[in-house]
PDB file of N, CA and C in Angstrom:
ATOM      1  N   UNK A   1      44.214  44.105  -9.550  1.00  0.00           N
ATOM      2  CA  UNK A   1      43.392  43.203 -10.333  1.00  0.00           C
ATOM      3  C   UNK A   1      43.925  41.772 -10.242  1.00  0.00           C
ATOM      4  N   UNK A   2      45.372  41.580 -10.383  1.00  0.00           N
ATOM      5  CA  UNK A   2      45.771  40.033 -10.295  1.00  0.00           C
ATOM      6  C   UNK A   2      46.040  39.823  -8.918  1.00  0.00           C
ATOM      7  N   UNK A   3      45.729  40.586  -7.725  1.00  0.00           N
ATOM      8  CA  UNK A   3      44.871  39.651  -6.145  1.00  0.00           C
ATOM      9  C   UNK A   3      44.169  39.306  -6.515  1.00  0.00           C
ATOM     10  N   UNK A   4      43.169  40.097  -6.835  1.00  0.00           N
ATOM     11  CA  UNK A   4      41.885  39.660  -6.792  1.00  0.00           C
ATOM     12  C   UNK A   4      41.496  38.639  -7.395  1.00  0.00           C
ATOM     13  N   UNK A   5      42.214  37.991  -8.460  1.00  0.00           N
ATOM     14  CA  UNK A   5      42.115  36.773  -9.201  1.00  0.00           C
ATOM     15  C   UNK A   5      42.592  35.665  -8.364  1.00  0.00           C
ATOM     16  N   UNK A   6      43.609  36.411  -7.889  1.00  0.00           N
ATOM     17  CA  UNK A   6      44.573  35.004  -6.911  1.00  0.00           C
ATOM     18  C   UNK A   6      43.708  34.598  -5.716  1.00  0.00           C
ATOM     19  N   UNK A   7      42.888  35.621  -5.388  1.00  0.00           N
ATOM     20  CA  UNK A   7      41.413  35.148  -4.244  1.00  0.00           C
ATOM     21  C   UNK A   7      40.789  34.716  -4.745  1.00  0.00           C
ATOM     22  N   UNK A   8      40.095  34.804  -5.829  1.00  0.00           N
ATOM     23  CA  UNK A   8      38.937  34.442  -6.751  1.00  0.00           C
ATOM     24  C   UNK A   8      38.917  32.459  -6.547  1.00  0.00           C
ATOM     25  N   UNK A   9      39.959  32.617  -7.336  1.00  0.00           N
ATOM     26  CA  UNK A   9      40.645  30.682  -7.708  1.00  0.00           C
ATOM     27  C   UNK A   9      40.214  30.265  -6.539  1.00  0.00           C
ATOM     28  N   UNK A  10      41.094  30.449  -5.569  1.00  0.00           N
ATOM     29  CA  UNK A  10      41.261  29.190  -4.558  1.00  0.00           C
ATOM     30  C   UNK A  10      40.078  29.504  -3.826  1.00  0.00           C
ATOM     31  N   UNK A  11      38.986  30.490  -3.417  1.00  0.00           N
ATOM     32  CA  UNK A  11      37.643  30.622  -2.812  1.00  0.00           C
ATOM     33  C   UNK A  11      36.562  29.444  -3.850  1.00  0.00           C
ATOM     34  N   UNK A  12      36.784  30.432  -5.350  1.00  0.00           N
ATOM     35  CA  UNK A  12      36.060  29.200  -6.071  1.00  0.00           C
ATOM     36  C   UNK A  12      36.062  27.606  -6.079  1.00  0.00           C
ATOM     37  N   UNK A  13      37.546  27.588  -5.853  1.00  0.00           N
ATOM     38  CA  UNK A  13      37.513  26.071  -5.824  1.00  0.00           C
ATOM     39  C   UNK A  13      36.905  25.331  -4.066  1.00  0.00           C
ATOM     40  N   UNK A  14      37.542  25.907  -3.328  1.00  0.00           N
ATOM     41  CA  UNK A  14      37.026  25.888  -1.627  1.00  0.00           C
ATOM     42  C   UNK A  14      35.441  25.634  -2.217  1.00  0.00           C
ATOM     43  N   UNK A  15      34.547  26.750  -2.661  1.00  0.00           N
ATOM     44  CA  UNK A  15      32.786  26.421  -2.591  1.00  0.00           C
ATOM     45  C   UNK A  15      32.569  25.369  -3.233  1.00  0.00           C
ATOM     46  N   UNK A  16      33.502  25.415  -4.361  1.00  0.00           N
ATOM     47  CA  UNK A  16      32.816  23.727  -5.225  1.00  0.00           C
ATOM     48  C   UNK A  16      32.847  22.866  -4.960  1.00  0.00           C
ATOM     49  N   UNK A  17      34.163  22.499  -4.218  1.00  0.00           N
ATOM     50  CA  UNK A  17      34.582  21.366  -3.358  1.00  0.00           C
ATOM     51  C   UNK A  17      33.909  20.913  -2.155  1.00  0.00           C
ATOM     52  N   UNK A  18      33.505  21.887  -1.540  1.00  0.00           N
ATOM     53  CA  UNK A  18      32.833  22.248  -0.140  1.00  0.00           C
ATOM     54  C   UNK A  18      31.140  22.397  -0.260  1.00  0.00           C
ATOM     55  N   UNK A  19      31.001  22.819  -1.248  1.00  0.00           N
ATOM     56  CA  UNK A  19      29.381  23.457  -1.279  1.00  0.00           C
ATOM     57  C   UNK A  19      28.685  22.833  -2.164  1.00  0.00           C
ATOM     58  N   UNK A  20      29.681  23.151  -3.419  1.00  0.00           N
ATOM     59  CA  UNK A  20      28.735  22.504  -4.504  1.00  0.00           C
ATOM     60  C   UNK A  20      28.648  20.959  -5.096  1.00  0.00           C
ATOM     61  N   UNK A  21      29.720  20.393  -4.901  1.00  0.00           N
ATOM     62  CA  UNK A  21      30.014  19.498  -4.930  1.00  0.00           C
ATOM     63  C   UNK A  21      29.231  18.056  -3.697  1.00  0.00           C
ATOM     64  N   UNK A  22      29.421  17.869  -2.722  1.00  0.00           N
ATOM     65  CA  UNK A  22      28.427  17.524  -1.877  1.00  0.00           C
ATOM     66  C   UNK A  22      26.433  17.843  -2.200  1.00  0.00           C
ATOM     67  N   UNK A  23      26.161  19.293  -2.539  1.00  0.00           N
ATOM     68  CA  UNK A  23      24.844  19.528  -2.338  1.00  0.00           C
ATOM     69  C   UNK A  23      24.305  18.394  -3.928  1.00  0.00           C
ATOM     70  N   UNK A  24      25.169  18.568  -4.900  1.00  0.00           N
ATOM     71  CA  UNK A  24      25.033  17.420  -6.336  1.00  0.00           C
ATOM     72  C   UNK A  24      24.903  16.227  -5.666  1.00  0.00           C
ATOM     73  N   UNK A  25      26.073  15.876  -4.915  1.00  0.00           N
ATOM     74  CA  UNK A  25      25.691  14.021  -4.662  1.00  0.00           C
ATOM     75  C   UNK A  25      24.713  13.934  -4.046  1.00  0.00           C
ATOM     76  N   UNK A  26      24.636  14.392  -2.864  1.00  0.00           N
ATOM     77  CA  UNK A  26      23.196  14.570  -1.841  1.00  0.00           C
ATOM     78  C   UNK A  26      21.707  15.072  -2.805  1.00  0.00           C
ATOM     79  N   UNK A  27      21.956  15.551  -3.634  1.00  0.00           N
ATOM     80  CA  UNK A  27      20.800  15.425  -4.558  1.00  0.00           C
ATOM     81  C   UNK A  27      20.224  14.417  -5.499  1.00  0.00           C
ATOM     82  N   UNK A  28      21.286  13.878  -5.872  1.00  0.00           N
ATOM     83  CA  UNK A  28      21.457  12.415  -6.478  1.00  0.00           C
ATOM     84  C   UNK A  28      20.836  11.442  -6.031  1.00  0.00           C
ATOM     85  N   UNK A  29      21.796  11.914  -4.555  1.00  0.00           N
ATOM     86  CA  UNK A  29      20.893  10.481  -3.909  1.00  0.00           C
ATOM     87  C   UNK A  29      19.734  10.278  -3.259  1.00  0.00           C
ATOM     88  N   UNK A  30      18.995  11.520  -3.308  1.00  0.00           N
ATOM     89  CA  UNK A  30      17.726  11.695  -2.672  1.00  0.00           C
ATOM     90  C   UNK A  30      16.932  11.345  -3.625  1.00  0.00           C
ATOM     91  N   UNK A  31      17.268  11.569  -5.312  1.00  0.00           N
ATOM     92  CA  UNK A  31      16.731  11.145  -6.249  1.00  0.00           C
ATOM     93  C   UNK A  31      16.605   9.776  -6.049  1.00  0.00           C
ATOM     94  N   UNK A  32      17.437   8.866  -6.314  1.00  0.00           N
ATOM     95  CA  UNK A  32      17.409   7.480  -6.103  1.00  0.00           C
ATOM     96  C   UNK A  32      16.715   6.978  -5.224  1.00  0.00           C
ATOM     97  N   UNK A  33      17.076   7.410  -3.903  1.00  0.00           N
ATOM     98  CA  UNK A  33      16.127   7.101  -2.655  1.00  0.00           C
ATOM     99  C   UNK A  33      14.533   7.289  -2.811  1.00  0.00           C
ATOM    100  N   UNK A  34      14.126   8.222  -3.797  1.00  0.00           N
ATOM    101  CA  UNK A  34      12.849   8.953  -4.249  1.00  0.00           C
ATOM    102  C   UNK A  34      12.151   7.673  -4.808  1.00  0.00           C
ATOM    103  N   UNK A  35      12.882   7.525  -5.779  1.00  0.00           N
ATOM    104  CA  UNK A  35      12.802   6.260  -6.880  1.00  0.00           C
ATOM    105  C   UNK A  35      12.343   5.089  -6.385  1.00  0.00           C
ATOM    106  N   UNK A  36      13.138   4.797  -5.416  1.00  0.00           N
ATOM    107  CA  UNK A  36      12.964   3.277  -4.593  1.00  0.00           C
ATOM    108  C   UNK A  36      11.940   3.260  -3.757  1.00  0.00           C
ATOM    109  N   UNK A  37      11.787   4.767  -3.375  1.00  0.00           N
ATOM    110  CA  UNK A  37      10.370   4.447  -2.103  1.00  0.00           C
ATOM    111  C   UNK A  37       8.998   4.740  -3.117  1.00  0.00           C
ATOM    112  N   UNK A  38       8.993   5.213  -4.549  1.00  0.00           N
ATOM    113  CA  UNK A  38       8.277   5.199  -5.463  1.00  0.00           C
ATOM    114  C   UNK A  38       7.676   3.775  -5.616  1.00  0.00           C
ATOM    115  N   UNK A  39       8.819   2.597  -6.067  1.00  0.00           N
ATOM    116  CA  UNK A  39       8.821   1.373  -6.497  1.00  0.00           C
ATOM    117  C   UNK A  39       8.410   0.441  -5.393  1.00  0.00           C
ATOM    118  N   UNK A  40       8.430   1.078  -4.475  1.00  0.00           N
ATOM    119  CA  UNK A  40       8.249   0.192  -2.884  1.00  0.00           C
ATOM    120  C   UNK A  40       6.456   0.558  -2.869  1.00  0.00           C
ATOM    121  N   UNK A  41       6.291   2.087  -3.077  1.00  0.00           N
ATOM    122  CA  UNK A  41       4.541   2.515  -2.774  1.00  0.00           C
ATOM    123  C   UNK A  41       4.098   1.219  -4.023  1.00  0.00           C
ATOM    124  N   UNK A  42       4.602   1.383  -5.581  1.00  0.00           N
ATOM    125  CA  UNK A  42       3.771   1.161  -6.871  1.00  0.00           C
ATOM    126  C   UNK A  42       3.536  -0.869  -6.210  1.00  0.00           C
ATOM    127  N   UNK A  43       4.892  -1.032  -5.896  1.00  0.00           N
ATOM    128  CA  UNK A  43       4.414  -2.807  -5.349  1.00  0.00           C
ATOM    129  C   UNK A  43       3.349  -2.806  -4.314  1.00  0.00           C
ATOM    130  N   UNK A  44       3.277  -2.141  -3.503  1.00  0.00           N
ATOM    131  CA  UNK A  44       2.363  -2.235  -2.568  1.00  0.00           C
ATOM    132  C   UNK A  44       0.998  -2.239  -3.023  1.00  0.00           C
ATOM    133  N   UNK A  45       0.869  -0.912  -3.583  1.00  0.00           N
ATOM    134  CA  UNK A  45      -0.563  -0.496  -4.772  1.00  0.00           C
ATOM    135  C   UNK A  45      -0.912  -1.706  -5.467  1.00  0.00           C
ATOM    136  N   UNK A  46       0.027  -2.278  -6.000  1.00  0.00           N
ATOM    137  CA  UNK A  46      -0.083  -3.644  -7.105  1.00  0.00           C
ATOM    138  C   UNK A  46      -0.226  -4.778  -5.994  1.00  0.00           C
ATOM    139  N   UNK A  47       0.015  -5.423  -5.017  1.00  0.00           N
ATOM    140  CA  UNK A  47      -0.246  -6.523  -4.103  1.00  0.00           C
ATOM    141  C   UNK A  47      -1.639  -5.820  -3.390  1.00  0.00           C
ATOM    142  N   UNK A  48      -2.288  -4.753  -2.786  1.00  0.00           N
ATOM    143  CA  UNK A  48      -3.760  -4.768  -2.678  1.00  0.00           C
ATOM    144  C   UNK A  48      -4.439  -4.745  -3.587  1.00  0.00           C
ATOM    145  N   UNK A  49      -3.933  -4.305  -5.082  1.00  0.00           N
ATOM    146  CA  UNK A  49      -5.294  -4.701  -6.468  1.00  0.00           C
ATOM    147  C   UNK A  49      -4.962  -6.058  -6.543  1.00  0.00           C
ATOM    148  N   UNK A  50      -4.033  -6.715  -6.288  1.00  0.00           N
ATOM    149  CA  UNK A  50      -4.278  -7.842  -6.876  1.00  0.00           C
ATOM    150  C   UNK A  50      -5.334  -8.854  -5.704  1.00  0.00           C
ATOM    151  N   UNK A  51      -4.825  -8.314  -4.425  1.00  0.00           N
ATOM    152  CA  UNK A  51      -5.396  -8.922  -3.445  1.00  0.00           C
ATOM    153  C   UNK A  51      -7.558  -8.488  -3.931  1.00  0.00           C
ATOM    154  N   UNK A  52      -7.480  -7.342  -3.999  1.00  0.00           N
ATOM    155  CA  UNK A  52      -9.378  -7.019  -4.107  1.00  0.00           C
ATOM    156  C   UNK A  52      -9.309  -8.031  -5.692  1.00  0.00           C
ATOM    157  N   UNK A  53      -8.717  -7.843  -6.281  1.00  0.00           N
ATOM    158  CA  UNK A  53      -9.508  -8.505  -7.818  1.00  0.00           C
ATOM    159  C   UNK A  53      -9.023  -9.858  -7.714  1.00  0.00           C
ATOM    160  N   UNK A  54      -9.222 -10.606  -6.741  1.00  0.00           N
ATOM    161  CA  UNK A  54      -8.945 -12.049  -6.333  1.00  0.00           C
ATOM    162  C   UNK A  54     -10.366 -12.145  -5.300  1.00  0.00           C
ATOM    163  N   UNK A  55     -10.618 -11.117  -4.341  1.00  0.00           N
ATOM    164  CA  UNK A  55     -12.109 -11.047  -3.879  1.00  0.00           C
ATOM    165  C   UNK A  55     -12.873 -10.668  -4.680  1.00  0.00           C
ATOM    166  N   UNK A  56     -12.654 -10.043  -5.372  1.00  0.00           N
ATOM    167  CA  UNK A  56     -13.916  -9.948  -6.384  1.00  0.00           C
ATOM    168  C   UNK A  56     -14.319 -10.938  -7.028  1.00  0.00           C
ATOM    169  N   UNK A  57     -13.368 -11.639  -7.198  1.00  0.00           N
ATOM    170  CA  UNK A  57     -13.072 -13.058  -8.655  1.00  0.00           C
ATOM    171  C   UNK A  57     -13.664 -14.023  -7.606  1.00  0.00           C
ATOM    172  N   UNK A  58     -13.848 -14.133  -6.354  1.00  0.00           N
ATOM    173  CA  UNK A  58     -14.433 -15.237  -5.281  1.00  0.00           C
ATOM    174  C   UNK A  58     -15.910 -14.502  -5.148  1.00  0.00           C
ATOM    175  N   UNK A  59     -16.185 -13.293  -5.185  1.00  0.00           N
ATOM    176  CA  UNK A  59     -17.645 -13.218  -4.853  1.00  0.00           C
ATOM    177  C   UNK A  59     -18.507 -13.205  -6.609  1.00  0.00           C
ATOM    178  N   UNK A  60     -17.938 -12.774  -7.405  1.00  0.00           N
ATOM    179  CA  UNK A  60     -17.978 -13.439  -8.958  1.00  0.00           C
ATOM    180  C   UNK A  60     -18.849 -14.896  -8.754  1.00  0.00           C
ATOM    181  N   UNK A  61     -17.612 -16.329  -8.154  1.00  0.00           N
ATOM    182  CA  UNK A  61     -17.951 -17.145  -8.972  1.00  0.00           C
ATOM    183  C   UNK A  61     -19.051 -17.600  -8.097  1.00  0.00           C
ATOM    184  N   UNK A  62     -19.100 -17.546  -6.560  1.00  0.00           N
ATOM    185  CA  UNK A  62     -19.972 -17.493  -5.377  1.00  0.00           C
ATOM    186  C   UNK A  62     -21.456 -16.734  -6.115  1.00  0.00           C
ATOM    187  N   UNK A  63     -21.258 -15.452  -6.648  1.00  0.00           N
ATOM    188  CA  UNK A  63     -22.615 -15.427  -7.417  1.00  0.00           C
ATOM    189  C   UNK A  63     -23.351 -16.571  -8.959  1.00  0.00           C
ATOM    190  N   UNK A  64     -22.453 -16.673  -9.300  1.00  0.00           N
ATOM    191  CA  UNK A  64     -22.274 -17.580 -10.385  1.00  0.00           C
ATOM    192  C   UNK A  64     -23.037 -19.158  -9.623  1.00  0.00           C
ATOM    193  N   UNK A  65     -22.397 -19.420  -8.704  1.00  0.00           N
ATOM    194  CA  UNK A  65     -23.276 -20.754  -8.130  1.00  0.00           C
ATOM    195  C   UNK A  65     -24.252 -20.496  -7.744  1.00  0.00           C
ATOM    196  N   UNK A  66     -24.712 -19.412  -6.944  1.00  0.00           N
ATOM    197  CA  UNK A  66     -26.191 -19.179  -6.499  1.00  0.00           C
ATOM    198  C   UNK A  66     -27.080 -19.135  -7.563  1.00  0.00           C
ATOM    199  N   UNK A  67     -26.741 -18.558  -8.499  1.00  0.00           N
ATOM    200  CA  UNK A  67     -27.263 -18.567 -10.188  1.00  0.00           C
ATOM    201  C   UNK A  67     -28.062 -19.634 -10.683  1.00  0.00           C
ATOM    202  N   UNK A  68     -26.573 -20.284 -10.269  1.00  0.00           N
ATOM    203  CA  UNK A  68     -26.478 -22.171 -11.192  1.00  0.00           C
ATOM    204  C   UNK A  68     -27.780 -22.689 -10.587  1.00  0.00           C
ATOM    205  N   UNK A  69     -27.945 -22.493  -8.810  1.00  0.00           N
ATOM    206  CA  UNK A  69     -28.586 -22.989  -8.484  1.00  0.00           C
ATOM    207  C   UNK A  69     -30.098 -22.740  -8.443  1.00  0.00           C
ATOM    208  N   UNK A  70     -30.134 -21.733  -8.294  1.00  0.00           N
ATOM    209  CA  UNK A  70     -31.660 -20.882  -8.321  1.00  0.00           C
ATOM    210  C   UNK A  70     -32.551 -20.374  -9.360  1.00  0.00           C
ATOM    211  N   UNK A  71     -31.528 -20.155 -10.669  1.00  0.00           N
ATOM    212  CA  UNK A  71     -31.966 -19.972 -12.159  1.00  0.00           C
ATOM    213  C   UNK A  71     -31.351 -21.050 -12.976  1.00  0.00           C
ATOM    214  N   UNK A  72     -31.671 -22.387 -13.549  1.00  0.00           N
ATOM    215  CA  UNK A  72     -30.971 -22.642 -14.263  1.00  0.00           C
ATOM    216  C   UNK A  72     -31.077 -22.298 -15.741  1.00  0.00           C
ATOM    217  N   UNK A  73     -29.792 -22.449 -16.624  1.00  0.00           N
ATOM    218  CA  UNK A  73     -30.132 -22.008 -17.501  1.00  0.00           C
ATOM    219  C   UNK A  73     -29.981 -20.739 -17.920  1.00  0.00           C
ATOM    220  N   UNK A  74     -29.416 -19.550 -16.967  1.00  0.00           N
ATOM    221  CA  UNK A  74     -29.117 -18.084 -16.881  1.00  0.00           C
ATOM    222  C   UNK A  74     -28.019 -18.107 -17.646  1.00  0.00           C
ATOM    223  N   UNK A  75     -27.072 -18.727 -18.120  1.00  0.00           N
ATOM    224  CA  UNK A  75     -25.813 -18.597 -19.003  1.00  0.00           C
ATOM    225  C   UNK A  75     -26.397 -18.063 -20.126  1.00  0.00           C
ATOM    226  N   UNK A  76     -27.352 -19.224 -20.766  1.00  0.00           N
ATOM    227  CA  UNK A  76     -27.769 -19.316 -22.210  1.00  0.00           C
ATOM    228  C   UNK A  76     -28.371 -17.940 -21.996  1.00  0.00           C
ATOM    229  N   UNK A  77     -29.038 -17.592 -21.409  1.00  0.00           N
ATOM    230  CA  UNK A  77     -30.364 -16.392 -21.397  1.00  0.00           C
ATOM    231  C   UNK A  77     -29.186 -14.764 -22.022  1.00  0.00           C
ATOM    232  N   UNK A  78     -28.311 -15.040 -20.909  1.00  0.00           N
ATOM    233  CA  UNK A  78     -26.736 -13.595 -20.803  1.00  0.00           C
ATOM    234  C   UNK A  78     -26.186 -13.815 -22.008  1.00  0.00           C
TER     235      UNK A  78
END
């Protein structure tokens, strides 16, 4: 029974050191890495809405003058 303990220890410590230990950081950091290419997609997402609701806001005021010009008086009416 006290081999088998005296194998036990130093195998256990060998996998933690060796196995388990590494597969934690490498998980860690895939997390983080996860994170950042998250924050990299959400900016991207956020610079094309901002880019369409800046065309929208130009074909907006572009309708708005054809308005001005062809109805006057359409403000008061809306």
């Amino acid at each position: 029974m006290e081999s088998v303990l005296h194998d036990i220890v130093p195998l256990s410590t060998i996998l933690t050191l060796f196995l388990f230990l590494p597969w934690l950081i490498f998980h860690y950091v895939m997390k983080v890495r996860d994170s950042r290419r998250l924050d990299e997609e959400s900016r991207v997402l956020f610079e094309e809405t901002v880019h369409r609701v800046e065309h929208v806001q130009e074909r907006v005021h572009t309708l708005e003058r054809i308005l001005d010009a062809e109805v006057p008086g359409w403000r008061e009416r809306v």
